[in-house]
C-alpha atoms as a PDB file:
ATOM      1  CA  UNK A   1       0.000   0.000   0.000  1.00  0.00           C
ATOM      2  CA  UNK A   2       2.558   2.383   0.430  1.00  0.00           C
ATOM      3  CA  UNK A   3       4.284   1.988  -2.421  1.00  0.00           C
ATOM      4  CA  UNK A   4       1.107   2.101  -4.551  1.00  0.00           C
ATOM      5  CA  UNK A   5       0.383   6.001  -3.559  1.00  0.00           C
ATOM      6  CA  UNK A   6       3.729   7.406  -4.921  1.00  0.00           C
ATOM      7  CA  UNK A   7       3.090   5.345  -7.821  1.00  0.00           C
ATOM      8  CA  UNK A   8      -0.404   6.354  -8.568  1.00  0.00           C
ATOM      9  CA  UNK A   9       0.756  10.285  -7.931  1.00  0.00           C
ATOM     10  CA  UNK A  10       3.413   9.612 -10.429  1.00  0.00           C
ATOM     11  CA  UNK A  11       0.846   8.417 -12.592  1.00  0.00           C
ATOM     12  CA  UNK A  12      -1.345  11.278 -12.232  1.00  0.00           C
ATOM     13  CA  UNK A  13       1.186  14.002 -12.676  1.00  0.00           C
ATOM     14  CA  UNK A  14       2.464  12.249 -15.569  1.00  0.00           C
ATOM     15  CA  UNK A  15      -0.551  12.505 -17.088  1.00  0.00           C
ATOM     16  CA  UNK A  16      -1.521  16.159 -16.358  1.00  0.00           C
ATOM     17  CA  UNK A  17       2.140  16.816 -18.037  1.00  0.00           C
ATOM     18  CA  UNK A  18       1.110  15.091 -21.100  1.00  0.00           C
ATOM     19  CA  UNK A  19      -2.226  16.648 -21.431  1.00  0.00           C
ATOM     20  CA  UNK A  20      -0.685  20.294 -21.050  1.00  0.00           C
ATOM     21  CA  UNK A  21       1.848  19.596 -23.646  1.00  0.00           C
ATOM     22  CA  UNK A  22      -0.674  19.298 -26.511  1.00  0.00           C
ATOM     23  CA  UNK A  23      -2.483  22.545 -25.457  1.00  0.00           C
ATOM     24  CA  UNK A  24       0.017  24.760 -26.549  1.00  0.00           C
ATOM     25  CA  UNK A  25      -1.310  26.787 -29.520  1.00  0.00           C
ATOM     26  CA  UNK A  26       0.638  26.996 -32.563  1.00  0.00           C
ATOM     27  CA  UNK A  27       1.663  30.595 -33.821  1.00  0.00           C
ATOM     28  CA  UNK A  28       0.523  31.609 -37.467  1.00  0.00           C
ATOM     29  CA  UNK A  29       2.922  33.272 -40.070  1.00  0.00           C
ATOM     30  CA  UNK A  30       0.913  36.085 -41.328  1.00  0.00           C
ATOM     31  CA  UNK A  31       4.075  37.464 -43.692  1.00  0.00           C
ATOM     32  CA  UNK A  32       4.544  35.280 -46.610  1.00  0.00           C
ATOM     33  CA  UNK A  33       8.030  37.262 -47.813  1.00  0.00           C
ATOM     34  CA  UNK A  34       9.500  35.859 -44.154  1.00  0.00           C
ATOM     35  CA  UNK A  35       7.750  32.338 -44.214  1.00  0.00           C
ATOM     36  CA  UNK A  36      10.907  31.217 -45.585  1.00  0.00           C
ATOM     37  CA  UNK A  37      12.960  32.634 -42.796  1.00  0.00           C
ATOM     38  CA  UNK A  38      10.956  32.049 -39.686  1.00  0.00           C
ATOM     39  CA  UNK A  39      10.726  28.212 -41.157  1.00  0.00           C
ATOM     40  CA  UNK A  40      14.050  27.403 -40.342  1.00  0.00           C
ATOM     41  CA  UNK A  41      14.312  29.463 -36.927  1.00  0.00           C
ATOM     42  CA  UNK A  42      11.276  27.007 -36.236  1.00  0.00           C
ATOM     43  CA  UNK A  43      13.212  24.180 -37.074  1.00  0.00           C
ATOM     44  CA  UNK A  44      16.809  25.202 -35.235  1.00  0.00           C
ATOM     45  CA  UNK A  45      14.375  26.156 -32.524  1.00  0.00           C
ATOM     46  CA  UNK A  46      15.464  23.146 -30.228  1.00  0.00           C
ATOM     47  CA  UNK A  47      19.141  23.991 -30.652  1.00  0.00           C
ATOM     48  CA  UNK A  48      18.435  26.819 -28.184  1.00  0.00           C
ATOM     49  CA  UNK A  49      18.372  24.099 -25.395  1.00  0.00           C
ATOM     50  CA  UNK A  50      22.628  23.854 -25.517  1.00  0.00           C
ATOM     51  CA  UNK A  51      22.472  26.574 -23.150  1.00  0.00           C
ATOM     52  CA  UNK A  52      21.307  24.069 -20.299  1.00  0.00           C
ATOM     53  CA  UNK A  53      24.531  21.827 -21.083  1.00  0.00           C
ATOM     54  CA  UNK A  54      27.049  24.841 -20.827  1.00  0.00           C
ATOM     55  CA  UNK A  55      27.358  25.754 -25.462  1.00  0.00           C
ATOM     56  CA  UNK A  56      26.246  29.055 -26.348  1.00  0.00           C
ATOM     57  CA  UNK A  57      22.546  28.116 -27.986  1.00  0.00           C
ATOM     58  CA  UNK A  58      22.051  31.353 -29.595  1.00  0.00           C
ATOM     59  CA  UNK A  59      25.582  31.631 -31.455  1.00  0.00           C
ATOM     60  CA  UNK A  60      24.753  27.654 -32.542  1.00  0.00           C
ATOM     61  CA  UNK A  61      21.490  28.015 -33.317  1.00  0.00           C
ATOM     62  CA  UNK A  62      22.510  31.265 -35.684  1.00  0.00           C
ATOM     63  CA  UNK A  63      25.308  29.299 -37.025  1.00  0.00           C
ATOM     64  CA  UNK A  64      22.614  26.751 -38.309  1.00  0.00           C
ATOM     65  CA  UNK A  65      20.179  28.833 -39.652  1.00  0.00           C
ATOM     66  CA  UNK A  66      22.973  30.908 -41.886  1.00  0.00           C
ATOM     67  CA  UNK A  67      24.036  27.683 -42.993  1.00  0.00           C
ATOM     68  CA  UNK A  68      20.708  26.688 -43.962  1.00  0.00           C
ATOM     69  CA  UNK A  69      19.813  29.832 -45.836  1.00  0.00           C
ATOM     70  CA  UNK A  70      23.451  29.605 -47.472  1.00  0.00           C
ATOM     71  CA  UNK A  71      22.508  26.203 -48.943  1.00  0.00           C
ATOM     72  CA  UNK A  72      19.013  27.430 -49.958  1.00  0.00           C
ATOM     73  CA  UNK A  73      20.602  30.307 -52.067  1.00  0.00           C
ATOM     74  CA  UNK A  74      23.362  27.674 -53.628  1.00  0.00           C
ATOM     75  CA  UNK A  75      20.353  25.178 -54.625  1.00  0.00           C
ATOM     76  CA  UNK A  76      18.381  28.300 -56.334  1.00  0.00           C
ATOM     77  CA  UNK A  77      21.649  29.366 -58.044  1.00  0.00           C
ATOM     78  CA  UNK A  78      21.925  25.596 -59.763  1.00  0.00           C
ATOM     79  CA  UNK A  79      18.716  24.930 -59.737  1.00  0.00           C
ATOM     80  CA  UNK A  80      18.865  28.642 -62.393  1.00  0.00           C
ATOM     81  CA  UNK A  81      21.785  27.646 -64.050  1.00  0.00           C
ATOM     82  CA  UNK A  82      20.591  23.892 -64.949  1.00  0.00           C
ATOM     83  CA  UNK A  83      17.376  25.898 -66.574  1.00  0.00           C
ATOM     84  CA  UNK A  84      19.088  28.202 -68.787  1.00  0.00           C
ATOM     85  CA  UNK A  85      20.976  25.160 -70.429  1.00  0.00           C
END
């Protein structure tokens, strides 16, 4: 018996986490020019988390998306050049 009422609190709280999780609302680009942009910040997003293990999340998560947008630009530029041929 004592065992089982740690256990069932455990249960409970791990429950109430996993409900909350899913009611986060999901922001809306409104700007089409900086969907572009503000998709790959999305998706370097969780790089911010490096903080917590002692890297510098912001400078990493930058790094990312300018290498990112830097491969974007190179895959227009050939994807250009193999049309005009």
């Amino acid at each position: 018996m004592k065992v089982l009422l740690p256990l069932r609190c455990l249960a409970i709280i791990s429950a109430a986490i996993l409900v909350s999780s899913g009611c986060q609302k999901e922001t809306v680009v409104t700007n089409p020019d900086s969907q572009g942009n503000n998709e790959s910040s999305e998706k370097t997003k969780p790089l911010q988390a490096a903080d917590l293990v002692g890297y510098d999340g912001t400078k990493l998560r930058k790094s990312v998306d300018k290498t990112i947008q830097d491969n974007n630009k190179h895959n227009k530029e050939l994807e250009n050049a193999t049309e005009d041929q």
